[in-house]
C-alpha atoms as a PDB file:
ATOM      1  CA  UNK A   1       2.534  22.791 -10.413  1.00  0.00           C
ATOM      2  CA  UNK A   2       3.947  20.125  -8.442  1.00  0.00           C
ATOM      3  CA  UNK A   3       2.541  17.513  -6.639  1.00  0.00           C
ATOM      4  CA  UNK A   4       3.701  17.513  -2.701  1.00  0.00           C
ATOM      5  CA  UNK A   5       3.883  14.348  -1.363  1.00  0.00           C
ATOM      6  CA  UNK A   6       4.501  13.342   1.916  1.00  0.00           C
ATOM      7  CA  UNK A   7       8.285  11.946   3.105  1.00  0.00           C
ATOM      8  CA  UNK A   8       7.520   8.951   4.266  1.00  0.00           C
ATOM      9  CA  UNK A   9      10.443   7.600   5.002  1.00  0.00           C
ATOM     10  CA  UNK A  10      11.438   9.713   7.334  1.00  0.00           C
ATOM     11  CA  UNK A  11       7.772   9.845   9.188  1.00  0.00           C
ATOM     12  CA  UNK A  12       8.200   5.806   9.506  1.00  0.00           C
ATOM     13  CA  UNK A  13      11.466   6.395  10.596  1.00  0.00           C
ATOM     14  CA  UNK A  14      10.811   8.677  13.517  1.00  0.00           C
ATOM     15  CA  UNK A  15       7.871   6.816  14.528  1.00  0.00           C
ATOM     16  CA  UNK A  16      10.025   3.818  14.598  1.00  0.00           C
ATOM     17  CA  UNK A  17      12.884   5.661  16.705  1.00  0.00           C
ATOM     18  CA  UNK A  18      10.755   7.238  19.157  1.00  0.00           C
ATOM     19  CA  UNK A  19       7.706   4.665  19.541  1.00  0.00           C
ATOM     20  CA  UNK A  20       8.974   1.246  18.751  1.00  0.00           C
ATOM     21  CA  UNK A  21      12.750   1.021  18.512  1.00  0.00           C
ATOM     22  CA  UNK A  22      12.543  -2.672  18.763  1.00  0.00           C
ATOM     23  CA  UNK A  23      10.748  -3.389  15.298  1.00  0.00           C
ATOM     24  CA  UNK A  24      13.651  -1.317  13.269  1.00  0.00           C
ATOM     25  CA  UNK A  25      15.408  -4.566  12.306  1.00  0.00           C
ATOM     26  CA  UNK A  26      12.152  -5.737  10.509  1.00  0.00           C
ATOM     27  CA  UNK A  27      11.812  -2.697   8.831  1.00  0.00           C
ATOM     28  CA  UNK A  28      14.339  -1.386   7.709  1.00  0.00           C
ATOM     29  CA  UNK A  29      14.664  -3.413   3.916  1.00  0.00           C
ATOM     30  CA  UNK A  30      11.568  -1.011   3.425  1.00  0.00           C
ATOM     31  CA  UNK A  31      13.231   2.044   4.664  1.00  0.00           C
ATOM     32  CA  UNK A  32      16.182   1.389   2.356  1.00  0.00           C
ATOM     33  CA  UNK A  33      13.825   1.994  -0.468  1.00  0.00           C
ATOM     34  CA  UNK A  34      14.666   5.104  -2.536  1.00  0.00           C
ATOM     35  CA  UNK A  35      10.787   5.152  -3.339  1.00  0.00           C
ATOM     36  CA  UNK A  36       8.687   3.867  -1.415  1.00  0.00           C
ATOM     37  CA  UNK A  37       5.033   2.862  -3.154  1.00  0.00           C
ATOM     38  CA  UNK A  38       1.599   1.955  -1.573  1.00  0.00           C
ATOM     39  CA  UNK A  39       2.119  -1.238  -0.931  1.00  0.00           C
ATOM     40  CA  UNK A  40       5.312  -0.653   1.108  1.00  0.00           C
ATOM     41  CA  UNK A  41       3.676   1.938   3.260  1.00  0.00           C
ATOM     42  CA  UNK A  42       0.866  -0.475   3.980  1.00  0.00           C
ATOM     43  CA  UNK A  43       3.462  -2.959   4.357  1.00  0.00           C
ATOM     44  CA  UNK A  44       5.164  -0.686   6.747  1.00  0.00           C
ATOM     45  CA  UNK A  45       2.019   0.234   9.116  1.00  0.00           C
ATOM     46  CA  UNK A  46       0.903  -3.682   9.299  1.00  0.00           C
ATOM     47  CA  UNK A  47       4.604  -4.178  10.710  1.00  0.00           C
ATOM     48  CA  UNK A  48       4.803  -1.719  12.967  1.00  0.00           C
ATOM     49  CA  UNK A  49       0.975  -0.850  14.424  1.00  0.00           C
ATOM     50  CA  UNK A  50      -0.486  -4.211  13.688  1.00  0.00           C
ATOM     51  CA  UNK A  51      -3.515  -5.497  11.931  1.00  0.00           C
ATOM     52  CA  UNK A  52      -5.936  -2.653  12.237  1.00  0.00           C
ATOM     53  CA  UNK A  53      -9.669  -3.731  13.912  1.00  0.00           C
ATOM     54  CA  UNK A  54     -12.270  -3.228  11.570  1.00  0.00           C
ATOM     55  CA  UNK A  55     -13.589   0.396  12.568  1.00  0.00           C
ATOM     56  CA  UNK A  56     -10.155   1.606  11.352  1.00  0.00           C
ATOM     57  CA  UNK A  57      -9.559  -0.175   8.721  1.00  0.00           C
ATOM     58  CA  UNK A  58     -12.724   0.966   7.185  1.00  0.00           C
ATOM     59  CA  UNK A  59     -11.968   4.866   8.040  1.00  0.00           C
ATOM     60  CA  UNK A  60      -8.530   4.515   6.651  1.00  0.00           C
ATOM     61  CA  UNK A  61      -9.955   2.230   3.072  1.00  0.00           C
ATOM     62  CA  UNK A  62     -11.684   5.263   2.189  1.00  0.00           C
ATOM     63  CA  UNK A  63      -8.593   7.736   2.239  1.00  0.00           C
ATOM     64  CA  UNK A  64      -6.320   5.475  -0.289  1.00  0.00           C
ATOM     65  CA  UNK A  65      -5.152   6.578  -2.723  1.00  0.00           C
ATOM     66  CA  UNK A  66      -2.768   4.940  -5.812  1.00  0.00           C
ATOM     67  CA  UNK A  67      -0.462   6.309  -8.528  1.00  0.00           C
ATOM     68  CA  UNK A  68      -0.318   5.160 -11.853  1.00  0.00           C
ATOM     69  CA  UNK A  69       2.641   2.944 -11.059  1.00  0.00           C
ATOM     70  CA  UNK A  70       0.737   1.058  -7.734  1.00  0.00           C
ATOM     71  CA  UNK A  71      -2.255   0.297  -9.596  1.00  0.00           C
ATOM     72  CA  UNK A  72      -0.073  -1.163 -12.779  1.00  0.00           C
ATOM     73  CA  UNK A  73       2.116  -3.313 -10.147  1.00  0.00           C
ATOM     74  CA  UNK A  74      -1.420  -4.464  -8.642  1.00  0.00           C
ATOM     75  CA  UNK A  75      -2.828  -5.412 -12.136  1.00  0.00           C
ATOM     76  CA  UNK A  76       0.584  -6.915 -13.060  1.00  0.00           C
ATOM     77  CA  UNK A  77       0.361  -8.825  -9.858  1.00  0.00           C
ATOM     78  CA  UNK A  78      -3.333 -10.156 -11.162  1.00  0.00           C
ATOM     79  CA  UNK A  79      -1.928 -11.466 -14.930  1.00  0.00           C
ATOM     80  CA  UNK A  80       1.462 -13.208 -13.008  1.00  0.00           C
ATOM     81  CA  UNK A  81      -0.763 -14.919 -10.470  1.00  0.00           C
ATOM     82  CA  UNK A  82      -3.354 -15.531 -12.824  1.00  0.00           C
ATOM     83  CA  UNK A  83      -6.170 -14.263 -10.594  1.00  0.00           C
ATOM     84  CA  UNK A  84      -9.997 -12.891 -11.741  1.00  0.00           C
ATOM     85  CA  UNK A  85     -10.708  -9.615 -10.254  1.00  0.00           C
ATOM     86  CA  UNK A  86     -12.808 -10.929  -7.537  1.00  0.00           C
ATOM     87  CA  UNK A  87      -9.415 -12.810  -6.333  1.00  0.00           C
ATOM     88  CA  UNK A  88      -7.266  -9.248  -6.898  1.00  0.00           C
ATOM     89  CA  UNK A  89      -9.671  -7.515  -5.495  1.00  0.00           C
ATOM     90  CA  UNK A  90     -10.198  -9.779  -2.107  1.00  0.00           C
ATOM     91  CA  UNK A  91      -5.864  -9.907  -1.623  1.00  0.00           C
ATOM     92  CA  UNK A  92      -5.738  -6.245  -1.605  1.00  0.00           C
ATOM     93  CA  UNK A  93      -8.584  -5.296   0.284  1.00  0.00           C
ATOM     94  CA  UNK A  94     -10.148  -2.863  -3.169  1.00  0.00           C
ATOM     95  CA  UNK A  95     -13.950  -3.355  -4.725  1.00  0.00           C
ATOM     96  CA  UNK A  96     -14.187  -5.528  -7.588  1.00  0.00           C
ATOM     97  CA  UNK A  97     -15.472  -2.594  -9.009  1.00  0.00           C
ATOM     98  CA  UNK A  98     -12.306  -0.370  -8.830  1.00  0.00           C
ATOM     99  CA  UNK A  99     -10.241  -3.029 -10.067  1.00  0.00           C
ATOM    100  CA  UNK A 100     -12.412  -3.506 -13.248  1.00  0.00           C
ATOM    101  CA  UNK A 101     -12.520  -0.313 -13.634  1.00  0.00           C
ATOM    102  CA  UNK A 102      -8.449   0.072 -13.534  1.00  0.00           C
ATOM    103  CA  UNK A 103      -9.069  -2.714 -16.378  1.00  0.00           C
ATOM    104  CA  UNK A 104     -10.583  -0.453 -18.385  1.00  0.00           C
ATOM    105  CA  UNK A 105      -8.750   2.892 -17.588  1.00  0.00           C
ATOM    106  CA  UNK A 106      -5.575   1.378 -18.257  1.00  0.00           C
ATOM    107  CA  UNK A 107      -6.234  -1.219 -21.049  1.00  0.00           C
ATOM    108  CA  UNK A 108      -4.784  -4.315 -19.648  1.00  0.00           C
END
Protein backbone atom coordinates (compact mmCIF):
# COMPACT_ATOMS: atom_id res chain seq x y z
CA UNK A 1 0.00 0.00 0.00
CA UNK A 2 1.33 3.29 -0.63
CA UNK A 3 1.85 6.06 1.40
CA UNK A 4 -0.06 9.42 0.00
CA UNK A 5 1.64 12.32 0.74
CA UNK A 6 0.71 15.64 0.23
CA UNK A 7 2.24 17.88 -2.98
CA UNK A 8 3.61 20.42 -1.39
CA UNK A 9 5.11 22.15 -3.77
CA UNK A 10 2.47 22.98 -5.57
CA UNK A 11 0.19 23.96 -2.29
CA UNK A 12 3.21 26.55 -1.42
CA UNK A 13 3.12 27.52 -4.78
CA UNK A 14 -0.49 28.53 -5.11
CA UNK A 15 -0.55 30.04 -1.82
CA UNK A 16 2.35 32.06 -2.90
CA UNK A 17 0.61 33.10 -6.35
CA UNK A 18 -2.65 33.93 -5.03
CA UNK A 19 -1.84 35.32 -1.35
CA UNK A 20 1.60 36.77 -1.40
CA UNK A 21 3.06 37.17 -4.87
CA UNK A 22 5.66 39.44 -3.51
CA UNK A 23 7.65 36.79 -1.33
CA UNK A 24 8.12 34.33 -4.58
CA UNK A 25 11.68 35.61 -5.12
CA UNK A 26 12.61 34.39 -1.54
CA UNK A 27 11.16 31.26 -2.06
CA UNK A 28 11.57 29.93 -4.78
CA UNK A 29 15.39 28.02 -4.15
CA UNK A 30 12.90 25.87 -1.96
CA UNK A 31 10.37 25.37 -4.60
CA UNK A 32 13.09 24.23 -7.00
CA UNK A 33 13.54 21.28 -4.76
CA UNK A 34 12.62 17.95 -6.39
CA UNK A 35 11.86 16.77 -2.68
CA UNK A 36 11.10 18.81 -0.43
CA UNK A 37 11.75 17.49 3.47
CA UNK A 38 10.49 18.86 6.88
CA UNK A 39 12.70 21.26 7.37
CA UNK A 40 12.06 22.99 4.01
CA UNK A 41 8.36 23.08 4.56
CA UNK A 42 8.92 24.67 7.93
CA UNK A 43 11.38 26.71 6.25
CA UNK A 44 8.80 27.59 3.73
CA UNK A 45 5.79 28.60 6.23
CA UNK A 46 8.32 30.83 8.52
CA UNK A 47 9.01 32.72 5.08
CA UNK A 48 5.91 33.20 3.93
CA UNK A 49 3.25 33.41 7.16
CA UNK A 50 5.78 34.53 9.67
CA UNK A 51 6.85 33.44 13.07
CA UNK A 52 3.77 31.78 14.43
CA UNK A 53 2.50 33.28 18.17
CA UNK A 54 2.67 30.76 20.64
CA UNK A 55 -1.06 29.36 20.65
CA UNK A 56 -0.24 28.12 17.11
CA UNK A 57 2.81 27.05 17.32
CA UNK A 58 1.86 24.76 20.06
CA UNK A 59 -1.37 23.35 18.03
CA UNK A 60 0.74 22.85 15.00
CA UNK A 61 4.10 21.04 17.35
CA UNK A 62 1.77 18.39 18.08
CA UNK A 63 0.80 17.42 14.37
CA UNK A 64 4.66 16.92 13.14
CA UNK A 65 5.58 14.46 11.87
CA UNK A 66 9.32 13.17 10.37
CA UNK A 67 10.54 10.47 7.96
CA UNK A 68 13.37 8.43 8.45
CA UNK A 69 15.49 10.70 6.30
CA UNK A 70 14.44 14.24 8.45
CA UNK A 71 15.18 12.77 11.66
CA UNK A 72 18.78 11.28 10.31
CA UNK A 73 19.57 14.91 8.73
CA UNK A 74 18.51 16.35 12.33
CA UNK A 75 20.80 13.86 14.23
CA UNK A 76 23.51 14.38 11.55
CA UNK A 77 23.06 18.04 12.13
CA UNK A 78 23.70 17.27 16.15
CA UNK A 79 27.28 15.11 15.53
CA UNK A 80 28.54 18.09 12.74
CA UNK A 81 27.70 20.85 15.19
CA UNK A 82 28.73 18.95 18.01
CA UNK A 83 25.63 19.69 20.10
CA UNK A 84 24.08 17.50 23.36
CA UNK A 85 20.52 16.77 22.87
CA UNK A 86 19.33 19.47 25.07
CA UNK A 87 21.10 21.94 22.37
CA UNK A 88 19.37 19.74 19.25
CA UNK A 89 16.51 19.60 20.86
CA UNK A 90 16.13 23.57 21.82
CA UNK A 91 17.26 24.59 17.73
CA UNK A 92 14.51 22.55 16.44
CA UNK A 93 11.84 23.19 18.68
CA UNK A 94 11.49 18.80 19.64
CA UNK A 95 11.61 17.33 23.51
CA UNK A 96 14.83 16.20 24.64
CA UNK A 97 13.02 13.22 25.02
CA UNK A 98 12.19 12.51 21.31
CA UNK A 99 15.55 13.26 20.31
CA UNK A 100 17.08 10.66 22.75
CA UNK A 101 14.84 8.53 21.86
CA UNK A 102 15.73 8.91 17.88
CA UNK A 103 19.29 8.09 19.58
CA UNK A 104 18.26 4.98 20.43
CA UNK A 105 15.82 3.97 17.57
CA UNK A 106 18.32 4.68 15.11
CA UNK A 107 21.70 3.79 16.78
CA UNK A 108 23.69 6.86 16.29
Amino acid sequence: MEKLIPDYKRIYNDIIIKEFPNKRDSCMRLLQKENLSVMDIIELNEKIFGLPDKETFAANQRHRSYTKTDILKILDYQKKNQLNNSQLAIHFKLSRNTVSKWKRHFVV
